[in-house]
PDB file of N, CA and C in Angstrom:
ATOM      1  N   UNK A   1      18.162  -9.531  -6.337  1.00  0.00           N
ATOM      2  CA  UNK A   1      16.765  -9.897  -6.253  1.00  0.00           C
ATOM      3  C   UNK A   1      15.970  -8.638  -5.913  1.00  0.00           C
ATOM      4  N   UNK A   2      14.821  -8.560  -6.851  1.00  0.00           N
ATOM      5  CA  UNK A   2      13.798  -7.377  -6.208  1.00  0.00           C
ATOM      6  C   UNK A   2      12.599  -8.108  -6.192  1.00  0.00           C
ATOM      7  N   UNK A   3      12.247  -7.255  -4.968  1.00  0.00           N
ATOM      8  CA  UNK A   3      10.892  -7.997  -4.099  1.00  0.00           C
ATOM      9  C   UNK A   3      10.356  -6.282  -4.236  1.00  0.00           C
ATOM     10  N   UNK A   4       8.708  -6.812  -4.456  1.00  0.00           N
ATOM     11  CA  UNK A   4       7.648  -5.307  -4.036  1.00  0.00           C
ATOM     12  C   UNK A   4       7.541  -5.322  -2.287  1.00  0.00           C
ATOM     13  N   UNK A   5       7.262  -4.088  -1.603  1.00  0.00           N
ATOM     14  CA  UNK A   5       7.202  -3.783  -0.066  1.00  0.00           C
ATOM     15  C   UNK A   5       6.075  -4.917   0.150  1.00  0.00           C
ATOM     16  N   UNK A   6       5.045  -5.815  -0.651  1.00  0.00           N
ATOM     17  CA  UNK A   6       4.355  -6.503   0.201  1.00  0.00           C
ATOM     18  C   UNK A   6       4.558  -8.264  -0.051  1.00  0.00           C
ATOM     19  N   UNK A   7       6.243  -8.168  -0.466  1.00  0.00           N
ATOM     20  CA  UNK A   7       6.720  -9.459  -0.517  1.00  0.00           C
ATOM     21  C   UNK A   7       7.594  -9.646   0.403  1.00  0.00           C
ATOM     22  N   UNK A   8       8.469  -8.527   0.701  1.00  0.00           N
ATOM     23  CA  UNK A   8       9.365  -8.255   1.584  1.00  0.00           C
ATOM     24  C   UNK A   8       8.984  -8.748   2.930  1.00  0.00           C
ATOM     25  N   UNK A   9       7.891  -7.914   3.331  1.00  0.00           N
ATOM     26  CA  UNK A   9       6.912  -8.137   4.901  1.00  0.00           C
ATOM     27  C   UNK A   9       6.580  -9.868   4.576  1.00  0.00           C
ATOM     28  N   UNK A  10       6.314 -10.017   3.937  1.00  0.00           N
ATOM     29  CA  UNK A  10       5.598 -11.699   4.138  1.00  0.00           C
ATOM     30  C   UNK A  10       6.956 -12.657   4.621  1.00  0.00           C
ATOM     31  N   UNK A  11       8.414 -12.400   3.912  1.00  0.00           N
ATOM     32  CA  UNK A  11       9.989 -12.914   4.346  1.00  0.00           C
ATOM     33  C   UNK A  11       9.963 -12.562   5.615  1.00  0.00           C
ATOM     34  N   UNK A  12       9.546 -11.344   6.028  1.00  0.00           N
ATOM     35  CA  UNK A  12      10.128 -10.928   7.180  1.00  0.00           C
ATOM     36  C   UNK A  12       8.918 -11.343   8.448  1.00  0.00           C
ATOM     37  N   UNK A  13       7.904 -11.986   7.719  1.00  0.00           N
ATOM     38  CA  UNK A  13       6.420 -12.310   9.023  1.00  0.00           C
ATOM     39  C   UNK A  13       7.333 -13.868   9.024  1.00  0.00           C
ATOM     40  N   UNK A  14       7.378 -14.382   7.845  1.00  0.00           N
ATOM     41  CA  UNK A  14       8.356 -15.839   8.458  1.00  0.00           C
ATOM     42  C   UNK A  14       9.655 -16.359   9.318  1.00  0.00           C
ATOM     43  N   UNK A  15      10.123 -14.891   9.603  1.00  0.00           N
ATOM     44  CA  UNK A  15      11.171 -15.295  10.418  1.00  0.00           C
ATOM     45  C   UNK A  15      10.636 -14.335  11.429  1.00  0.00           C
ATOM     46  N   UNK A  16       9.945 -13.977  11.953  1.00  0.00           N
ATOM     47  CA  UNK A  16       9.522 -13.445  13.228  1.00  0.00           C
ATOM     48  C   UNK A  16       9.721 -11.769  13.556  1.00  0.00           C
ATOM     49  N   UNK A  17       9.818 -11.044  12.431  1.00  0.00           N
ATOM     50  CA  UNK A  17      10.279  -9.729  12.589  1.00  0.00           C
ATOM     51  C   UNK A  17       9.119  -9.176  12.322  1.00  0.00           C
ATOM     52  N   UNK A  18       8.534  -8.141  13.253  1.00  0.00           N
ATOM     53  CA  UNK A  18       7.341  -7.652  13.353  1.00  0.00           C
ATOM     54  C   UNK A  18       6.979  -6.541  12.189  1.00  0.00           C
ATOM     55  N   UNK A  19       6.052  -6.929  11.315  1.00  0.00           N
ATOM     56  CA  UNK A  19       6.021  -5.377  10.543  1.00  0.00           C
ATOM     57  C   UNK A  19       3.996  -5.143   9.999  1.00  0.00           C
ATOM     58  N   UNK A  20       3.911  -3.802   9.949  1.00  0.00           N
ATOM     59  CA  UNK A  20       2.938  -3.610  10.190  1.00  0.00           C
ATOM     60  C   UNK A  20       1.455  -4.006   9.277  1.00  0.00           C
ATOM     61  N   UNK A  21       0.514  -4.392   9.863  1.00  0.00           N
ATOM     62  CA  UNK A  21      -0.465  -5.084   9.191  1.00  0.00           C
ATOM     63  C   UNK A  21      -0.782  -4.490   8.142  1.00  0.00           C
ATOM     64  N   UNK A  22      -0.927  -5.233   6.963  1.00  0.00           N
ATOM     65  CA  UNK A  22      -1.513  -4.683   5.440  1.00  0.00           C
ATOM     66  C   UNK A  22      -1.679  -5.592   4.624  1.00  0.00           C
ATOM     67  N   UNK A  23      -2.529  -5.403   3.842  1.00  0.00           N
ATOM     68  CA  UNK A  23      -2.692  -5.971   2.578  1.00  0.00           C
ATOM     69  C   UNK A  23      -2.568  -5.755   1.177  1.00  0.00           C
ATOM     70  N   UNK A  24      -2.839  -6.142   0.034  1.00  0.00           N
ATOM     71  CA  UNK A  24      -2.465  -6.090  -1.136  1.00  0.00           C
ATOM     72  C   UNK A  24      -4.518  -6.237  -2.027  1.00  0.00           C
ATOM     73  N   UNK A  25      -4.370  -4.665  -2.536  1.00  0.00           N
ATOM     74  CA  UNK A  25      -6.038  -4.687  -3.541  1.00  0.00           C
ATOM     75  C   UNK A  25      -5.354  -4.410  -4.252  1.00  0.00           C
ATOM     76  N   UNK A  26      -6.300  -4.652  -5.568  1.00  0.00           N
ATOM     77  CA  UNK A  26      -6.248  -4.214  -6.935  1.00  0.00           C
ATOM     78  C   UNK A  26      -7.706  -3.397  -7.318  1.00  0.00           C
ATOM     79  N   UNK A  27      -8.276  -2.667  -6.296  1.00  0.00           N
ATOM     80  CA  UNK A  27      -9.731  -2.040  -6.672  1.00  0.00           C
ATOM     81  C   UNK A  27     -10.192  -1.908  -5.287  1.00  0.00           C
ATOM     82  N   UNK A  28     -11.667  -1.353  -5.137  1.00  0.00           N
ATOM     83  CA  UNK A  28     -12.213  -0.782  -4.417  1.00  0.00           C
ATOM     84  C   UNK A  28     -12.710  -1.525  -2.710  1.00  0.00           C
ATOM     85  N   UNK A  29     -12.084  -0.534  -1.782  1.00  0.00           N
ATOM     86  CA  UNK A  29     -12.247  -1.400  -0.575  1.00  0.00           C
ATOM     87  C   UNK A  29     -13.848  -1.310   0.117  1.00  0.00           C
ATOM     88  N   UNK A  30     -13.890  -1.935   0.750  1.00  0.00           N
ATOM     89  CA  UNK A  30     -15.559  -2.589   1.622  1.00  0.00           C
ATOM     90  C   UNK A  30     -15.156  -1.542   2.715  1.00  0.00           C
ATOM     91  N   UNK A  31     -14.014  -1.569   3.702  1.00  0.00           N
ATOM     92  CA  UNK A  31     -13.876  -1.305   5.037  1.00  0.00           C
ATOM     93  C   UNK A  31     -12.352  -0.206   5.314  1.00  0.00           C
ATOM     94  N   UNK A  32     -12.437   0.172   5.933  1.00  0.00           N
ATOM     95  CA  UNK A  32     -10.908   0.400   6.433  1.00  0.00           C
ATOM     96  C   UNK A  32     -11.004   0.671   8.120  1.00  0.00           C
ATOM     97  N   UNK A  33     -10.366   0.608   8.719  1.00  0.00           N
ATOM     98  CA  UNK A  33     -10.413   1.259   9.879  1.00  0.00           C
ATOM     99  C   UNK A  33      -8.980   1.929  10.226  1.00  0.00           C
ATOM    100  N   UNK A  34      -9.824   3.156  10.729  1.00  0.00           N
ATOM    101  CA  UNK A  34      -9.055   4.492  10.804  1.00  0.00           C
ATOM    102  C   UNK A  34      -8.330   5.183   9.463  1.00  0.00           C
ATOM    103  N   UNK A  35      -7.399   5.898  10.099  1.00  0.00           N
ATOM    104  CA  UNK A  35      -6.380   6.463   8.563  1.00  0.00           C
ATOM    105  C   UNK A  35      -5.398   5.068   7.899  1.00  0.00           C
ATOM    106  N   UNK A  36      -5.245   5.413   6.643  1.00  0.00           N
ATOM    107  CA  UNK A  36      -4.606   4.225   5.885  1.00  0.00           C
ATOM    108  C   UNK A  36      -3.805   4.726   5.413  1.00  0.00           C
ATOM    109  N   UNK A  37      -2.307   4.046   4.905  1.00  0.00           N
ATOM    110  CA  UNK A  37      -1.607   4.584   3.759  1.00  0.00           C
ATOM    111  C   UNK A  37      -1.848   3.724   2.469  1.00  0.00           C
ATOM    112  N   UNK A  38      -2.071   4.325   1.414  1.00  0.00           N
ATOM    113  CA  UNK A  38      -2.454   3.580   0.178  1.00  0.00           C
ATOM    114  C   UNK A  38      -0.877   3.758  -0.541  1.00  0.00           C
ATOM    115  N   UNK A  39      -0.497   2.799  -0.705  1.00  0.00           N
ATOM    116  CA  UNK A  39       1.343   2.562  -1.764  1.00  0.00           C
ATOM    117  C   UNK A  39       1.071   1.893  -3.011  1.00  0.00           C
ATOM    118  N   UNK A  40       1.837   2.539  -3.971  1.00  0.00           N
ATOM    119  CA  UNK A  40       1.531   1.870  -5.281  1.00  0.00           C
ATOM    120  C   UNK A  40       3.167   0.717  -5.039  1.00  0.00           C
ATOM    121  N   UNK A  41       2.538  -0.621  -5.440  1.00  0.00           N
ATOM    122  CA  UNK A  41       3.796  -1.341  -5.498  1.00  0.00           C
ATOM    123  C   UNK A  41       4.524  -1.696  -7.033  1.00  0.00           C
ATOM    124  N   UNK A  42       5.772  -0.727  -7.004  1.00  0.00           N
ATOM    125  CA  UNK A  42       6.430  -0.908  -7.911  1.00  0.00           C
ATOM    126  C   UNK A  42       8.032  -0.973  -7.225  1.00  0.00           C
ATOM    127  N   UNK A  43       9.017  -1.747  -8.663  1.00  0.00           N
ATOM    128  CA  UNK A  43      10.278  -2.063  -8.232  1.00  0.00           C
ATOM    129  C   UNK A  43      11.146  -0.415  -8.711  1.00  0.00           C
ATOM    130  N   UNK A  44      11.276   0.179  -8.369  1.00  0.00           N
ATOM    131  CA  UNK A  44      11.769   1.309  -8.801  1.00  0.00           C
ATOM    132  C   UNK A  44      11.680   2.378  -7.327  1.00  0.00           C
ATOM    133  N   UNK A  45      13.071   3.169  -6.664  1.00  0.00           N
ATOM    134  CA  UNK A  45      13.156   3.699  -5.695  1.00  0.00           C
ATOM    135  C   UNK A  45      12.270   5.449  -5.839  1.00  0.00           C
ATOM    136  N   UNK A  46      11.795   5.882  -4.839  1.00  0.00           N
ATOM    137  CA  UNK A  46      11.457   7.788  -4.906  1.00  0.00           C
ATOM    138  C   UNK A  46       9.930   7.258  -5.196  1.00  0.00           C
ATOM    139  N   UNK A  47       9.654   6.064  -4.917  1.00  0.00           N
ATOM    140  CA  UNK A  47       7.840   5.672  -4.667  1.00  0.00           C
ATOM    141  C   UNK A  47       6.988   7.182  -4.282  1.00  0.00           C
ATOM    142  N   UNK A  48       7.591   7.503  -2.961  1.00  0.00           N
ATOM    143  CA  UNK A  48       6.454   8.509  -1.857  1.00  0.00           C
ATOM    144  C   UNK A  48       7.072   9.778  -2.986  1.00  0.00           C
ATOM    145  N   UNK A  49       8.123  10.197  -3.276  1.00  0.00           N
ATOM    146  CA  UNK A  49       8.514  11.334  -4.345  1.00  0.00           C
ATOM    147  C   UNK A  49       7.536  11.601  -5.563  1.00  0.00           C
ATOM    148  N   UNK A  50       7.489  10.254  -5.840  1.00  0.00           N
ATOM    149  CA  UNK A  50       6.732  10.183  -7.569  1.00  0.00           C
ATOM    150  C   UNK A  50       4.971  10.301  -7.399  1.00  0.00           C
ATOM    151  N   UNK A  51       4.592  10.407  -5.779  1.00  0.00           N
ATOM    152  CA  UNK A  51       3.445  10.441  -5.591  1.00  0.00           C
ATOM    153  C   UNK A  51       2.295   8.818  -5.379  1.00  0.00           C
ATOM    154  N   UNK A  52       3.670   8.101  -5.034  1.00  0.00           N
ATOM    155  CA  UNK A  52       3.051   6.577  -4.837  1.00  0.00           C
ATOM    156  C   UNK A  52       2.698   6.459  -3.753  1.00  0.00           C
ATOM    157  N   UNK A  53       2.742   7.101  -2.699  1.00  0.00           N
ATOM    158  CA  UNK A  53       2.519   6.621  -1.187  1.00  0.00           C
ATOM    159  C   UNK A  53       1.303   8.112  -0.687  1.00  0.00           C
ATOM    160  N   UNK A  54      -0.023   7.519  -0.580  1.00  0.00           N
ATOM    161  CA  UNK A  54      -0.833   8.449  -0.257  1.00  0.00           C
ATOM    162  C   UNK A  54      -1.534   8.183   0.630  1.00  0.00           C
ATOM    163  N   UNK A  55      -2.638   9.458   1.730  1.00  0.00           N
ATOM    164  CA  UNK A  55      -2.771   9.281   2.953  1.00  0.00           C
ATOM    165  C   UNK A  55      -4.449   8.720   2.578  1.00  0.00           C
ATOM    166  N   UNK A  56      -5.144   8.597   3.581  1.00  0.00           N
ATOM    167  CA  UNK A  56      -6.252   8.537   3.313  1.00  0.00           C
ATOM    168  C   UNK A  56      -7.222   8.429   4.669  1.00  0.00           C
ATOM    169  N   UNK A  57      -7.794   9.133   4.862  1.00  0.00           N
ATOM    170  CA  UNK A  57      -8.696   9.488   6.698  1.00  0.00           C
ATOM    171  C   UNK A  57     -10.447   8.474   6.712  1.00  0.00           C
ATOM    172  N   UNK A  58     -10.795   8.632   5.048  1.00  0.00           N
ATOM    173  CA  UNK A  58     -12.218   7.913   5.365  1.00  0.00           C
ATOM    174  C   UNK A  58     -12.188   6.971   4.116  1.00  0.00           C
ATOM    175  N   UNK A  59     -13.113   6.116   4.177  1.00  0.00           N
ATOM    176  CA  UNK A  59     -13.033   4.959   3.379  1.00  0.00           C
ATOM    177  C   UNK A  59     -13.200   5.232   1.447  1.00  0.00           C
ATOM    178  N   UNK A  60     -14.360   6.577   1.742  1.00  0.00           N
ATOM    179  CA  UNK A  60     -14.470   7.341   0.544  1.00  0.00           C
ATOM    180  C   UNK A  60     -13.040   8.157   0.089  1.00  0.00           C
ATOM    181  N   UNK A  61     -12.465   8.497   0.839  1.00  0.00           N
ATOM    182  CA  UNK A  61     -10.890   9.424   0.130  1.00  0.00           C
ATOM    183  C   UNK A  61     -10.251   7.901  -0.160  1.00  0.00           C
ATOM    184  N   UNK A  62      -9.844   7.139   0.574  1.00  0.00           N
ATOM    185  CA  UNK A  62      -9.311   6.072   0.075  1.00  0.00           C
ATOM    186  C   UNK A  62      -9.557   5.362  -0.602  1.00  0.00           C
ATOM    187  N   UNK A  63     -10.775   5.315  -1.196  1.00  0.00           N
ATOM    188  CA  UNK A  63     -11.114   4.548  -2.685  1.00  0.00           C
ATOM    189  C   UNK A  63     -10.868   5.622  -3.852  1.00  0.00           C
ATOM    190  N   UNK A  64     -11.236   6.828  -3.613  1.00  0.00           N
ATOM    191  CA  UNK A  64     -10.386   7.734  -4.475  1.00  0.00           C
ATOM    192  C   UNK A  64      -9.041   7.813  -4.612  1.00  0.00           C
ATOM    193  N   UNK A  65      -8.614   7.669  -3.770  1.00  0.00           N
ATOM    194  CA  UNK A  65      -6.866   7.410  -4.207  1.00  0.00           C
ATOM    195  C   UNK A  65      -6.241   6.361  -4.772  1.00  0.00           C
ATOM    196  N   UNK A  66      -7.087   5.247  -3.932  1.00  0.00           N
ATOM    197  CA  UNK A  66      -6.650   3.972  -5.014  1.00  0.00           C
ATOM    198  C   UNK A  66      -6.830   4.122  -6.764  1.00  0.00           C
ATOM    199  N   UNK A  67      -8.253   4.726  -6.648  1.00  0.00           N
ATOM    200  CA  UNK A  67      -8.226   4.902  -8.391  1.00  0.00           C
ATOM    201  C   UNK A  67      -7.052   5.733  -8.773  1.00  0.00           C
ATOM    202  N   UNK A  68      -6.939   6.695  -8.229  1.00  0.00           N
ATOM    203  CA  UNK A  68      -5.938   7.434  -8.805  1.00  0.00           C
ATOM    204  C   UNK A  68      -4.397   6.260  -8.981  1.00  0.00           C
ATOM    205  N   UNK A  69      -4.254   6.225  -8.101  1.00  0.00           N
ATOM    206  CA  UNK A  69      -2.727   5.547  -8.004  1.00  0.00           C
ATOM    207  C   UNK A  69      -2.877   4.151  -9.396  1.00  0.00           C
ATOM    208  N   UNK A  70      -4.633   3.377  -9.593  1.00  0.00           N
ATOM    209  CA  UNK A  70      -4.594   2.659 -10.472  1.00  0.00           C
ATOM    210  C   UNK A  70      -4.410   3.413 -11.849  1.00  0.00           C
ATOM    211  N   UNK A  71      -4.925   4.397 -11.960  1.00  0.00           N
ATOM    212  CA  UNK A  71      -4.981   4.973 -13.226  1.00  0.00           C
ATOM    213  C   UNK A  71      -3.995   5.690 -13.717  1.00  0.00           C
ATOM    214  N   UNK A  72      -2.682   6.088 -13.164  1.00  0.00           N
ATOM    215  CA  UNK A  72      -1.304   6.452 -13.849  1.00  0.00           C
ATOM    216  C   UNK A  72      -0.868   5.924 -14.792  1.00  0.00           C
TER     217      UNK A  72
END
């Protein structure tokens, strides 16, 4: 069975194992607070290698990265 990292966390919020708050966009965010990591969810391993896992400090860099990560 393959699950994406934000199917996994939802198995693991139902049996009581703590993992860290996030959500799932497909486009441009309203808010963030503080630094974010933006992850592209795909089933395939070397995600943060291939340039899927990016940082982001203000709400403007992080809507830029999301495009990016949408537009590959």
């Amino acid at each position: 069975m393959k699950l994406h990292e934000y199917e996994a966390k939802e198995i693991f919020k139902e049996y009581g194992i703590p993992v860290p708050r996030g959500f799932v966009t497909s486009g441009k965010l309203e808010e963030i607070e503080g630094p974010v990591v933006i992850k592209a969810q795909v089933l395939v391993g070397g995600r943060g290698k291939a340039g899927g896992v990016l940082f982001a400090d203000t709400l403007e860099e992080a809507n830029r990265k999301i495009e990016e990560l949408l537009n590959k």
